[in-house]
N, C-alpha and C. Protein backbone atom coordinates (compact mmCIF):
# COMPACT_ATOMS: atom_id res chain seq x y z
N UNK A 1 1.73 -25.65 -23.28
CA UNK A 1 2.03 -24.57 -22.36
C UNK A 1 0.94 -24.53 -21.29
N UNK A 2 1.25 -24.66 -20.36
CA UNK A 2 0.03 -24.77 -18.81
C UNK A 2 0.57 -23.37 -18.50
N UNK A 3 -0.56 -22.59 -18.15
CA UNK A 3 -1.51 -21.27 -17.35
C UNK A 3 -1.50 -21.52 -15.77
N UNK A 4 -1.09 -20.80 -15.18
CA UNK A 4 -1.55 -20.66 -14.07
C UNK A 4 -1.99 -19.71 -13.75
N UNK A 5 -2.85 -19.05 -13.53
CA UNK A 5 -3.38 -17.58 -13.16
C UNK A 5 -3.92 -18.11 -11.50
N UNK A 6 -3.36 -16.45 -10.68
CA UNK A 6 -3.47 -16.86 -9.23
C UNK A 6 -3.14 -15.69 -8.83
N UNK A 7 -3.05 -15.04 -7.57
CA UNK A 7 -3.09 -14.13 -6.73
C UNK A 7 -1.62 -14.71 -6.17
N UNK A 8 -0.53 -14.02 -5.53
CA UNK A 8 0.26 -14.41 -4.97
C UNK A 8 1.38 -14.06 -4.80
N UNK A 9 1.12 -12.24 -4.81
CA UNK A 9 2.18 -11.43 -4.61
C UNK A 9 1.89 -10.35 -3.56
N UNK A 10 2.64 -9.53 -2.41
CA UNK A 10 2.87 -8.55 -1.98
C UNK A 10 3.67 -7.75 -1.60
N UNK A 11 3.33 -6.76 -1.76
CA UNK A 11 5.01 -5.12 -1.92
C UNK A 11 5.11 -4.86 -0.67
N UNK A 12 5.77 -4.22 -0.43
CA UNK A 12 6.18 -3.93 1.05
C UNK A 12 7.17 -2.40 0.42
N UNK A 13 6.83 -1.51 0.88
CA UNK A 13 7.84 0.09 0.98
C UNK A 13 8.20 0.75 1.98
N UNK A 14 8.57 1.39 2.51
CA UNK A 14 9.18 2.07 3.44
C UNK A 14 10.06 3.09 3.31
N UNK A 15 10.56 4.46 3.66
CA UNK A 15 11.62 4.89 3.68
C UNK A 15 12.17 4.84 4.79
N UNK A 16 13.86 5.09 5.07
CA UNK A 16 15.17 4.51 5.69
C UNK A 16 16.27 5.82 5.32
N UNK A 17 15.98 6.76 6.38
CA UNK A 17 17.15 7.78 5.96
C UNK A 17 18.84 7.09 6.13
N UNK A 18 19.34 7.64 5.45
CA UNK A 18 20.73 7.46 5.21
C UNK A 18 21.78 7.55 5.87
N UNK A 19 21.72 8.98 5.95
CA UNK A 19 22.46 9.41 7.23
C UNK A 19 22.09 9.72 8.06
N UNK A 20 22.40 10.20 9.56
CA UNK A 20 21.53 10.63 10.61
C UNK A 20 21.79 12.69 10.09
N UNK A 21 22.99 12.79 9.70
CA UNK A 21 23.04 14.45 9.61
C UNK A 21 22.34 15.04 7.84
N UNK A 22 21.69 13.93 7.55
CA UNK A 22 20.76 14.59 6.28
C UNK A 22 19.38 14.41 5.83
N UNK A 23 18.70 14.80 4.93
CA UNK A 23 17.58 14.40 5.07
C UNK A 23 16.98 13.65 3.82
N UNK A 24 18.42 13.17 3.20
CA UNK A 24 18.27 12.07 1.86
C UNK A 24 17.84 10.78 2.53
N UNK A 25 17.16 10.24 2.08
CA UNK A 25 16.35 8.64 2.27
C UNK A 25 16.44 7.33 1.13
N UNK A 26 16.21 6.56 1.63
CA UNK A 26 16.17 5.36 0.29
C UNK A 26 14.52 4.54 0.55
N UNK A 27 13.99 4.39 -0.45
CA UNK A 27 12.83 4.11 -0.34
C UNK A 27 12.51 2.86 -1.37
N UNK A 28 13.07 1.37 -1.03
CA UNK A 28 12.67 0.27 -1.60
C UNK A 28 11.17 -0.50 -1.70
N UNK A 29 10.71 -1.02 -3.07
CA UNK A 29 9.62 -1.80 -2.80
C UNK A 29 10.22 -3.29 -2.77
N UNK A 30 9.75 -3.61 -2.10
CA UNK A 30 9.91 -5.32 -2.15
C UNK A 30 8.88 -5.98 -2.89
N UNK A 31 8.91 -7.45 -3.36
CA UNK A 31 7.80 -8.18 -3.31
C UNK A 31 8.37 -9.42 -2.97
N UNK A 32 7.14 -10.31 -2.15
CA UNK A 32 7.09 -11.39 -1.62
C UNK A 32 6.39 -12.28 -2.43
N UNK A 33 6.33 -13.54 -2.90
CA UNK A 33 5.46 -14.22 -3.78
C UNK A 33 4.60 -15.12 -2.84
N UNK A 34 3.42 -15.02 -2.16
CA UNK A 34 2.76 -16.05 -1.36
C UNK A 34 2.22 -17.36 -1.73
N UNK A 35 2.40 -17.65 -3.21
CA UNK A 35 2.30 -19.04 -4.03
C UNK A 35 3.44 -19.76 -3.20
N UNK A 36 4.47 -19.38 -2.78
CA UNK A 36 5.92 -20.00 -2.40
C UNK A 36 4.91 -20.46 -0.73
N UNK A 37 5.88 -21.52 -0.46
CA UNK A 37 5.26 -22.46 1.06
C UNK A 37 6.48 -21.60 1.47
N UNK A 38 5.54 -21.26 2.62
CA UNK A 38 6.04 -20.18 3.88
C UNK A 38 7.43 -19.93 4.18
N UNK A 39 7.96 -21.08 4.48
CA UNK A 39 9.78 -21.13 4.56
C UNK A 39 10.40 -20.74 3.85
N UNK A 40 10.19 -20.57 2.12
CA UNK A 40 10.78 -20.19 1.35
C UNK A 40 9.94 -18.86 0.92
N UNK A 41 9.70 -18.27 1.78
CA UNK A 41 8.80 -16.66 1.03
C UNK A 41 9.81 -15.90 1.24
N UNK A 42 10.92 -16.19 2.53
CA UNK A 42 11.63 -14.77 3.39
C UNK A 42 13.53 -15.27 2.49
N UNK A 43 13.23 -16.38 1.57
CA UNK A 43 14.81 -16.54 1.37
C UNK A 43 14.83 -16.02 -0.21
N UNK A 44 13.09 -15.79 -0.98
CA UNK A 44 13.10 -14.99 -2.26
C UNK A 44 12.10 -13.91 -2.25
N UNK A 45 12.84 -12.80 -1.27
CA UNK A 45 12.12 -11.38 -1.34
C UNK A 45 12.60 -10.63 -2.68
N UNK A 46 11.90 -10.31 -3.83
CA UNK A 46 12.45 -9.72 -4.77
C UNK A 46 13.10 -8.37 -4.51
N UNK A 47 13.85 -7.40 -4.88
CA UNK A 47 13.47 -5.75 -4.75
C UNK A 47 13.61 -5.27 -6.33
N UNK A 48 12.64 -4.63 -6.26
CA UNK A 48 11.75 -4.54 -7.66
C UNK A 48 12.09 -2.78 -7.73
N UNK A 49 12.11 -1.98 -7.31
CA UNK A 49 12.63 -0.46 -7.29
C UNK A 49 13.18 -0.21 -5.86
N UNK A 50 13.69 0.89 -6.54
CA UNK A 50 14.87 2.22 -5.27
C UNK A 50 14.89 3.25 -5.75
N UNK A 51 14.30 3.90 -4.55
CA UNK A 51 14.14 5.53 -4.84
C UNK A 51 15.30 6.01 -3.51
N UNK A 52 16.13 7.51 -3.97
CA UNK A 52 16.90 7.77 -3.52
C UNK A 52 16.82 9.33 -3.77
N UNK A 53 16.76 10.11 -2.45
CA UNK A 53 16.87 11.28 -2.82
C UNK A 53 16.41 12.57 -1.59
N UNK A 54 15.98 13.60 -1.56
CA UNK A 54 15.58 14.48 -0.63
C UNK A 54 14.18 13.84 0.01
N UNK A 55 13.41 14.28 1.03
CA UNK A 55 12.20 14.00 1.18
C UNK A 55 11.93 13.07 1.11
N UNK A 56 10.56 12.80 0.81
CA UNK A 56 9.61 11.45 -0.01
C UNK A 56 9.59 11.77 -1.50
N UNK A 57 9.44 10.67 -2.02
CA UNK A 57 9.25 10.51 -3.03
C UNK A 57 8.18 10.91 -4.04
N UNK A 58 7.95 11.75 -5.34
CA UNK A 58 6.41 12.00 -5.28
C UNK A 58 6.02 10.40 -6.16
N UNK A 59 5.21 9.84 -5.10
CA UNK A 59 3.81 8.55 -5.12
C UNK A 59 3.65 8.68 -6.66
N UNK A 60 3.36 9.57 -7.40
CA UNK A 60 2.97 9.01 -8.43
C UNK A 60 4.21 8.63 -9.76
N UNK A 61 4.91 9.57 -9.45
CA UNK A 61 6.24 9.50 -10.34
C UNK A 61 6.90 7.72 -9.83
N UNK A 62 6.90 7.58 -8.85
CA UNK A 62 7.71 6.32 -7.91
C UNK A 62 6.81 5.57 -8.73
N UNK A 63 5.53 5.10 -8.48
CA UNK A 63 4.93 4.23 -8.62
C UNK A 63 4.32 4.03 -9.83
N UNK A 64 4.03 4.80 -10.82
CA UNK A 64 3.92 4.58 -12.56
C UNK A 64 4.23 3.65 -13.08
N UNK A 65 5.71 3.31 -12.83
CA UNK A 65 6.29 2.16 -13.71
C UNK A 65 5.85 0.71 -13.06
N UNK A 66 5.46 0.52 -11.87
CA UNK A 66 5.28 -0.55 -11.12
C UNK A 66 3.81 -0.61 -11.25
N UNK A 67 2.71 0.06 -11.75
CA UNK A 67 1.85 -0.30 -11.82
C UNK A 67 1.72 -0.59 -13.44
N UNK A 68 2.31 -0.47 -14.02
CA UNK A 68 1.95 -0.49 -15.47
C UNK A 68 2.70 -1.97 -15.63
N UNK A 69 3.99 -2.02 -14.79
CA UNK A 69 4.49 -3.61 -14.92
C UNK A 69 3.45 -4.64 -14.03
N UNK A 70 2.65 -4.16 -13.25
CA UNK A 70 1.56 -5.39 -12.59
C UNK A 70 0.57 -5.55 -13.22
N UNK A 71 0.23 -4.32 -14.33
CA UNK A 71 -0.85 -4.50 -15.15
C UNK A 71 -1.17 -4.99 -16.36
N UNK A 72 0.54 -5.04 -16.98
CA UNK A 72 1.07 -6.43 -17.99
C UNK A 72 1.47 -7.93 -17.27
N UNK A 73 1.97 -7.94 -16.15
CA UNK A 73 1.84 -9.27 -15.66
C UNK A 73 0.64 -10.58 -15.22
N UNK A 74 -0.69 -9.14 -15.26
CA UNK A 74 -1.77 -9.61 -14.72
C UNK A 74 -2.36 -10.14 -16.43
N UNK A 75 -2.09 -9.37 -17.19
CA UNK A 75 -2.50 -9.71 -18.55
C UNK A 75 -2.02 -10.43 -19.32
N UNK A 76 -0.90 -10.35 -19.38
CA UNK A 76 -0.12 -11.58 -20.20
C UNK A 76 0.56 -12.12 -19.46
N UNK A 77 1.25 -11.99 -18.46
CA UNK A 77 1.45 -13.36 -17.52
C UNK A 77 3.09 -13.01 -17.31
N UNK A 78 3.93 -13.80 -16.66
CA UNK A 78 5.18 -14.04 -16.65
C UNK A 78 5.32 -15.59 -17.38
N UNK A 79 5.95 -15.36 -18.23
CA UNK A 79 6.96 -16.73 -18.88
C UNK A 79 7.92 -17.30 -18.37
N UNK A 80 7.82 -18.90 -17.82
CA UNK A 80 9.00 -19.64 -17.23
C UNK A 80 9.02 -21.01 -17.91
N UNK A 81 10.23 -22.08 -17.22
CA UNK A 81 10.31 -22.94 -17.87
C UNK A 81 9.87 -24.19 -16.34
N UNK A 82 9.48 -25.07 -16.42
CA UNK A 82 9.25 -25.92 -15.11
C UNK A 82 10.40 -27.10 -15.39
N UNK A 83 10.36 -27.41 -13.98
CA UNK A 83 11.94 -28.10 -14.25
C UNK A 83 12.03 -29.50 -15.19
N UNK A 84 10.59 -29.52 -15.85
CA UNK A 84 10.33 -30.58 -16.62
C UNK A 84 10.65 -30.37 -18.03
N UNK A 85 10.37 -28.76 -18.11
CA UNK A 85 11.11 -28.31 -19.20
C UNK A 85 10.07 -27.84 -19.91
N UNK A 86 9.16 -27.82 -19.65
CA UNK A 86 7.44 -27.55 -19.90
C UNK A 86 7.51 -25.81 -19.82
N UNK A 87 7.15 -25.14 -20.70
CA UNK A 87 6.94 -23.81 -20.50
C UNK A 87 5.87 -23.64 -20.25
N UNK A 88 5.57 -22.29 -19.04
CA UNK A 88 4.53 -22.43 -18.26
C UNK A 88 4.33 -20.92 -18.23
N UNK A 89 3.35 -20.40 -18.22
CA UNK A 89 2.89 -19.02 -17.68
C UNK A 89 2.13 -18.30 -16.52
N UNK A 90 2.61 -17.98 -15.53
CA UNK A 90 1.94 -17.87 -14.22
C UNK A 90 1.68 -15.86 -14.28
N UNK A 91 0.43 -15.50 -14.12
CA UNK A 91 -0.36 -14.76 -14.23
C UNK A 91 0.06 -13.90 -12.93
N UNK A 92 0.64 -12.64 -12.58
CA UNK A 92 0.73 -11.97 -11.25
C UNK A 92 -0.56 -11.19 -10.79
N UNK A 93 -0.86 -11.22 -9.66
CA UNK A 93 -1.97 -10.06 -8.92
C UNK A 93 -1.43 -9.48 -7.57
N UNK A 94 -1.42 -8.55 -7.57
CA UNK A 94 -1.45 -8.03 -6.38
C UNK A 94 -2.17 -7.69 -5.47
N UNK A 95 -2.03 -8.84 -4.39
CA UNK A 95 -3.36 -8.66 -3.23
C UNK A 95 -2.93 -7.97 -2.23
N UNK A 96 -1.76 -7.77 -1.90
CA UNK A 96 -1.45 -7.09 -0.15
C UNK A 96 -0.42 -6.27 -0.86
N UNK A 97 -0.55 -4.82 -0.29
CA UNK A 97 0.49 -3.81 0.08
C UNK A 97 0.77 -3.74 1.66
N UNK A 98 1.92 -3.46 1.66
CA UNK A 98 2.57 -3.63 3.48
C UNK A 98 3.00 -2.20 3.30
N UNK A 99 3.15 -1.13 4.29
CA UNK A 99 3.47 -0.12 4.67
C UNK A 99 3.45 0.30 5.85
N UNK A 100 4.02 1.45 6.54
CA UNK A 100 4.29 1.92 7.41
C UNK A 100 2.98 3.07 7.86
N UNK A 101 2.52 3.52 8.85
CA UNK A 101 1.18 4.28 9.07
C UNK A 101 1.94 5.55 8.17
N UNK A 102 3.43 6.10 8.04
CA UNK A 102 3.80 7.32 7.66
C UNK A 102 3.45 7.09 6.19
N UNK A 103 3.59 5.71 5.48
CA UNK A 103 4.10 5.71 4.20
C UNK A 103 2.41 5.28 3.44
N UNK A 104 1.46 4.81 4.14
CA UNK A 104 0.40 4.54 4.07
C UNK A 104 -0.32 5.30 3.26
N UNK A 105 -0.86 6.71 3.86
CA UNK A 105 -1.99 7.33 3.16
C UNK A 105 -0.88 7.99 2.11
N UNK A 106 0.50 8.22 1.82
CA UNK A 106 1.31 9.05 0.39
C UNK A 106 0.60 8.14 -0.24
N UNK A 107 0.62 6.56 -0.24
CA UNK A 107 0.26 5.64 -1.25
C UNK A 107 -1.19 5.86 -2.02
N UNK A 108 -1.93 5.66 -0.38
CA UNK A 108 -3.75 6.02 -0.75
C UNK A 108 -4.06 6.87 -1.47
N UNK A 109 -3.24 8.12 -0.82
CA UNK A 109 -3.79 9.01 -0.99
C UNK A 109 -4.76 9.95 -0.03
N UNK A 110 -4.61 9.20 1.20
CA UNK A 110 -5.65 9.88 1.83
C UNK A 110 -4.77 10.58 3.17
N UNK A 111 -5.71 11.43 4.14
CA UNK A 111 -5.14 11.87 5.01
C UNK A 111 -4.37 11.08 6.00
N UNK A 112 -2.93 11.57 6.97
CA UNK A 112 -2.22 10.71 7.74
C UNK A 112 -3.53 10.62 8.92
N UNK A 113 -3.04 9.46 9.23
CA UNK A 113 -3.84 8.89 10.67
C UNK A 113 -3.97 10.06 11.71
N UNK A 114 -3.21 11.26 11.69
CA UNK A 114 -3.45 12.50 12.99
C UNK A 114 -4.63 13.55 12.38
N UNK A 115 -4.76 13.49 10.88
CA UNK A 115 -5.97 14.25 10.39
C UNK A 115 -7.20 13.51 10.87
N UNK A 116 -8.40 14.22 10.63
CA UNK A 116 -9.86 13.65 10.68
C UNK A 116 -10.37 13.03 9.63
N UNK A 117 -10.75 11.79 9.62
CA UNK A 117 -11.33 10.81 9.08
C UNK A 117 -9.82 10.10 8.20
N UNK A 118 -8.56 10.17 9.29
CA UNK A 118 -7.73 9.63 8.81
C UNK A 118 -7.38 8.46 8.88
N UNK A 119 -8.26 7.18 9.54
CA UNK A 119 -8.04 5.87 9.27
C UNK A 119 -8.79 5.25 7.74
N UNK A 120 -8.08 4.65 7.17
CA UNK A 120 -8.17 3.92 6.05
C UNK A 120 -8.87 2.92 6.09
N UNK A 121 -9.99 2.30 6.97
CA UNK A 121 -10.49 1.21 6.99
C UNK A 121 -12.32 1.62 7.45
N UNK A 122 -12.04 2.77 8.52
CA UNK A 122 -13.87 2.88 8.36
C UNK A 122 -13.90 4.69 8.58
N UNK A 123 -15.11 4.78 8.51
CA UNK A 123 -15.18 5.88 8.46
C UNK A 123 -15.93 7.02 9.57
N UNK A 124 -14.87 6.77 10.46
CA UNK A 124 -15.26 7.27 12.12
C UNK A 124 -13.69 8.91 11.88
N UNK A 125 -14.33 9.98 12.37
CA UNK A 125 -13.57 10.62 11.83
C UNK A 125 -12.55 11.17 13.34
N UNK A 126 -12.14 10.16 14.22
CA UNK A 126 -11.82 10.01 15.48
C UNK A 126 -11.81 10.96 16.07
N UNK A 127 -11.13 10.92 17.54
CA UNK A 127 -11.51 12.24 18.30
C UNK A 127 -9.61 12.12 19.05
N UNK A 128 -9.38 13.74 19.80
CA UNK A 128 -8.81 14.19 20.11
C UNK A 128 -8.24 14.22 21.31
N UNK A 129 -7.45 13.73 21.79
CA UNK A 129 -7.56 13.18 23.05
C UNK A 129 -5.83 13.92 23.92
N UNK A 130 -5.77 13.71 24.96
CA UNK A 130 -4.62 14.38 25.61
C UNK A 130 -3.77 12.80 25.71
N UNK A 131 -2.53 12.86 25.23
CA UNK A 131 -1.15 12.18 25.56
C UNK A 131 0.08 13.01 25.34
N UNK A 132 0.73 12.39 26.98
CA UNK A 132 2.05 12.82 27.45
C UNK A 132 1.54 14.41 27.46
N UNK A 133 3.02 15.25 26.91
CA UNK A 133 2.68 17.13 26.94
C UNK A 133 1.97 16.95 25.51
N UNK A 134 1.45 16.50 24.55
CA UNK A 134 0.64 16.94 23.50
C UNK A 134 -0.95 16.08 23.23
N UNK A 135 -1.08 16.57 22.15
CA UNK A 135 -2.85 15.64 22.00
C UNK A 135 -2.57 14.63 20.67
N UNK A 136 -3.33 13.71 20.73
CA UNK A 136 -3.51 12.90 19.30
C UNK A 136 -4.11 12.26 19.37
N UNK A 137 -4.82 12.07 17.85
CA UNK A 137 -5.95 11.20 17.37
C UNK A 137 -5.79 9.83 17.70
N UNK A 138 -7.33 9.46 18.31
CA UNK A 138 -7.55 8.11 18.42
C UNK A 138 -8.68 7.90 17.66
N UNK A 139 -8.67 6.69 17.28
CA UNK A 139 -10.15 5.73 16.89
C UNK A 139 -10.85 4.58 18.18
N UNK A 140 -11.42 5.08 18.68
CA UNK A 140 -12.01 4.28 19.55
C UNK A 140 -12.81 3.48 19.38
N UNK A 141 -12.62 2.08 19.78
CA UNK A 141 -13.50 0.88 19.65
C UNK A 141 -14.99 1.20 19.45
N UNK A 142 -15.05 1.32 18.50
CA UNK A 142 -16.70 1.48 18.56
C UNK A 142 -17.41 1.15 16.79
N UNK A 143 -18.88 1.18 17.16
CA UNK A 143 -19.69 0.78 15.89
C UNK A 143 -19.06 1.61 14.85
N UNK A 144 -18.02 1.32 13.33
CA UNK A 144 -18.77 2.84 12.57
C UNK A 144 -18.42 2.01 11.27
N UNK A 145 -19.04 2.80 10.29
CA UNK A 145 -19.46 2.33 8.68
C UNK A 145 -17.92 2.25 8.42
N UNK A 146 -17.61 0.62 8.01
CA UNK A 146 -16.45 -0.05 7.03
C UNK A 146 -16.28 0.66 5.79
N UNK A 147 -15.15 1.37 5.25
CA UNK A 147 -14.92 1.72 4.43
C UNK A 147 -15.36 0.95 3.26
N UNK A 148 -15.28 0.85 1.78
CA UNK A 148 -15.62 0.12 0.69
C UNK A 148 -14.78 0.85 -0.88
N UNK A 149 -13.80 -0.61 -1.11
CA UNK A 149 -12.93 0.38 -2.56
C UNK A 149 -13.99 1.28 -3.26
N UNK A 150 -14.94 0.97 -3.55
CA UNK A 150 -16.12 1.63 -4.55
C UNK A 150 -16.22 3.50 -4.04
N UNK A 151 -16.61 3.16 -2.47
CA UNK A 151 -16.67 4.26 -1.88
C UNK A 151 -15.79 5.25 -2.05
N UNK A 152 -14.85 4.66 -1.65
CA UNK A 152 -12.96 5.57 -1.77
C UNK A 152 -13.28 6.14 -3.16
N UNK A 153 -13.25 4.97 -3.72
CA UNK A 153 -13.08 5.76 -5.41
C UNK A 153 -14.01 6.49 -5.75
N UNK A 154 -15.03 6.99 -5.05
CA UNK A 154 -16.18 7.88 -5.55
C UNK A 154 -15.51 8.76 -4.53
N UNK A 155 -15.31 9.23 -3.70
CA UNK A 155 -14.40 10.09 -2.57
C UNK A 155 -13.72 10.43 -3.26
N UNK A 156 -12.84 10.21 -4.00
CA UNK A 156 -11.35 10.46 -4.86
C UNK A 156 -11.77 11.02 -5.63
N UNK A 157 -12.70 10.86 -6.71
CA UNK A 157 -13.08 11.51 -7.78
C UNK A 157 -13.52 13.07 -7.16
N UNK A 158 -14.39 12.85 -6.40
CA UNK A 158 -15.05 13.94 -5.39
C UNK A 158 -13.85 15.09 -5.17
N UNK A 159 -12.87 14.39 -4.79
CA UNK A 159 -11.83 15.29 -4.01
C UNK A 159 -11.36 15.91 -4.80
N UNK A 160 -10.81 15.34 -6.70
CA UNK A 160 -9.96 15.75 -7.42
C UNK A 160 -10.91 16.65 -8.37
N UNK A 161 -12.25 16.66 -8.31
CA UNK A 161 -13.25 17.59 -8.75
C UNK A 161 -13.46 18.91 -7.87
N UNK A 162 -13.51 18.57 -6.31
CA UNK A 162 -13.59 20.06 -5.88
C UNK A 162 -12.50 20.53 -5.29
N UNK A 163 -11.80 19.85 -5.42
CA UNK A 163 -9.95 20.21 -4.74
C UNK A 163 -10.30 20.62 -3.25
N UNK A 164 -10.65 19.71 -2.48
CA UNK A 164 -10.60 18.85 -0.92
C UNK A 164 -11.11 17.88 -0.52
N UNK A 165 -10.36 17.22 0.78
CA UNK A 165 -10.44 16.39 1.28
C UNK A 165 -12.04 15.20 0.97
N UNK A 166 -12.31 14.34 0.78
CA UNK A 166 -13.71 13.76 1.30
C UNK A 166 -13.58 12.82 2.09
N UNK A 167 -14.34 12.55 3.31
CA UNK A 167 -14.35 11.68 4.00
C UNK A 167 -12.55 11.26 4.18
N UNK A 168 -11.14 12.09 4.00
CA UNK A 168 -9.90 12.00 4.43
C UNK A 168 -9.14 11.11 3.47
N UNK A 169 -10.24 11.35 1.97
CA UNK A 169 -9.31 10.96 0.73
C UNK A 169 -9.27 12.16 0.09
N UNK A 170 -7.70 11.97 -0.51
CA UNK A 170 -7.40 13.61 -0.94
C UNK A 170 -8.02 13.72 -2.48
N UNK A 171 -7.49 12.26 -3.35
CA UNK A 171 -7.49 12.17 -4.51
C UNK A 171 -7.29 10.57 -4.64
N UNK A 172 -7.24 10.43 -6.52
CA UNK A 172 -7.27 9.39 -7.09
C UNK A 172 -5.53 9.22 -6.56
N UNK A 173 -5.65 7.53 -6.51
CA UNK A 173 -3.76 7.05 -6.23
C UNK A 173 -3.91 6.38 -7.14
N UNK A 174 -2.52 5.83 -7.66
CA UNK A 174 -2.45 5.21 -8.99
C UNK A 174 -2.98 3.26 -8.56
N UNK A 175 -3.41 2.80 -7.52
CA UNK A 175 -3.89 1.43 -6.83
C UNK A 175 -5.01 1.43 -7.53
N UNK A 176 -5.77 2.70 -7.75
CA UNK A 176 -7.18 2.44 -8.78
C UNK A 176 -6.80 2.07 -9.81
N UNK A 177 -5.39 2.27 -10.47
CA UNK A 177 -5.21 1.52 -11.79
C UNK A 177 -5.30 0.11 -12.01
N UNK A 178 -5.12 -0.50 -10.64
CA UNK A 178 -4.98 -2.39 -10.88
C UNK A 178 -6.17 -2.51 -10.95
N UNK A 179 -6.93 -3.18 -11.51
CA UNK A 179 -8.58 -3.75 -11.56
C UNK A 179 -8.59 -4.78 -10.42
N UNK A 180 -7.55 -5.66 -9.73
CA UNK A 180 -8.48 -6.58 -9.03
C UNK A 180 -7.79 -5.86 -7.87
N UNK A 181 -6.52 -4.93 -7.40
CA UNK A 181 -7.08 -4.95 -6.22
C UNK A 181 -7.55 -3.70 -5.44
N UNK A 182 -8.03 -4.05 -4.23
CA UNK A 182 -8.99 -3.28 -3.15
C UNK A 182 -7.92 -2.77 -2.54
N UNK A 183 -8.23 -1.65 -2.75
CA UNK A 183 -7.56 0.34 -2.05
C UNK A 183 -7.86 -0.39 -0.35
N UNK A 184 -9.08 -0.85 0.17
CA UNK A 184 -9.14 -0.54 1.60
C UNK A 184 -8.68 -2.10 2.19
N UNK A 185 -9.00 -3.04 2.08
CA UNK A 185 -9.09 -4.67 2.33
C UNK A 185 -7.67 -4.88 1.71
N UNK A 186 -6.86 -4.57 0.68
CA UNK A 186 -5.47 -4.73 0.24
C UNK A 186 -4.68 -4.44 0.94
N UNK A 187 -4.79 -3.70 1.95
CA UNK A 187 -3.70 -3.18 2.85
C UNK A 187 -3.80 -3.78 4.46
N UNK A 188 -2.43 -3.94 5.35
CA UNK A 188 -2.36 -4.64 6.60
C UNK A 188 -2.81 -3.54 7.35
N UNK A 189 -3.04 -3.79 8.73
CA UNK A 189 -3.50 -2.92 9.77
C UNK A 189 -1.83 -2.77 9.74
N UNK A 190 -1.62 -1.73 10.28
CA UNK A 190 0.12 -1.51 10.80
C UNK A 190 0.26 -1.97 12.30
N UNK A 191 0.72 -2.79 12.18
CA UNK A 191 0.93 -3.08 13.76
C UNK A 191 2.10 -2.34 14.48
N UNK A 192 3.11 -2.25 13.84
CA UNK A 192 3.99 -1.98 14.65
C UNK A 192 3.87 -0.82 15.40
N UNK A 193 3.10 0.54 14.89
CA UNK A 193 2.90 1.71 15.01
C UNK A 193 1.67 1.76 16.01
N UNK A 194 0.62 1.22 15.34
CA UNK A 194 -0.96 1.09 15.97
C UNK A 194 -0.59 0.24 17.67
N UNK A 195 0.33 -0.97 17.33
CA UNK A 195 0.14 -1.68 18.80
C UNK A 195 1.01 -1.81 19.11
N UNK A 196 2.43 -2.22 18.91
CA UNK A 196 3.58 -2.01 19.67
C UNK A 196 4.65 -0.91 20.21
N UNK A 197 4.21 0.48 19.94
CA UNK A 197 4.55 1.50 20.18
C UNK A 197 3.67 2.22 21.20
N UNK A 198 2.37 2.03 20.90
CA UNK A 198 1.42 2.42 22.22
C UNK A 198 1.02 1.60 23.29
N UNK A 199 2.22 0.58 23.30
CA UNK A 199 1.93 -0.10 25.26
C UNK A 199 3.54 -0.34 25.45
């Protein structure tokens, strides 16, 4: 029996209302396997849960079962057969979560990008600025201290001990449950939101 242990999965979530006259949504995770050569990543997107219902979803109820299944895959592995006929065990990790800036901090846990110290990557607690008839938060190019998983997770603890915000983490998210991956470096910048919507 040959082992493979390797990194080479990422989720992707989103919600997608239903109708335009309600306010029920469907909220799929995907996963992508990045062991697969590039051409074949987009023709075996798994979908691994579906949430369906009012609102959002509550993050921790949704996501329980999916972390407890990445945290037996990472440990005992997935069982297959190779086309040689060789049974083989390939080890899952989860290195990248993909999300939306809305769907982002439910996951983290931390404040949306329009609160203060609501970017997820450093810890500049942005400023306030006038667009169109209203105002909203920017992060402006500049020097400021890189977030660090360690950090977050001492923030989180912080938060769920004095019941508020620290540094624009509310609380512990269930992502501290995976041991290998990183709350801040695990996640994409959002582009679509961050740069193709503001030019």
């Amino acid at each position: 029996m040959a082992t493979f242990s390797g990194s080479g999965s990422w989720t992707n979530t989103d919600g997608a209302p239903v109708f335009k006259s309600s306010n029920r949504s469907l909220w799929p995770v995907y996963y992508v396997i990045n062991n697969l050569p590039i051409e074949e990543r987009r023709k075996h997107i798994i979908l691994h849960a579906l949430w369906f219902g009012c609102g959002k979803p509550d993050m921790t109820c949704f996501h329980q079962p999916i972390i407890d299944e990445f945290n037996i895959l990472r440990e005992e592995g997935l069982q297959w057969l190779l086309p040689s006929g060789e049974m083989t065990t390939t080890r899952v990790v989860l290195d990248l979560t993909v999300a939306d800036s809305v769907e982002w901090p439910l996951i983290h846990n931390f404040k949306q990008f329009s609160g203060a110290y609501g970017c997820g990557f450093c810890l500049h607690d942005g400023q306030v600025v006038d667009r169109g008839p209203g105002k909203a938060r920017v992060y402006p190019l500049l020097e400021s201290e890189v977030r660090t998983h360690a950090q977050c997770l001492t923030f989180a603890e912080q938060a769920e001990s004095n019941h508020i915000d620290m540094f624009g983490v509310k609380g512990l998210s269930l992502l501290y449950l995976l041991p290998q991956f990183d709350i801040v470096n695990g996640f994409n910048h959002e582009y679509m939101h961050c740069i193709l919507l503001h030019h």
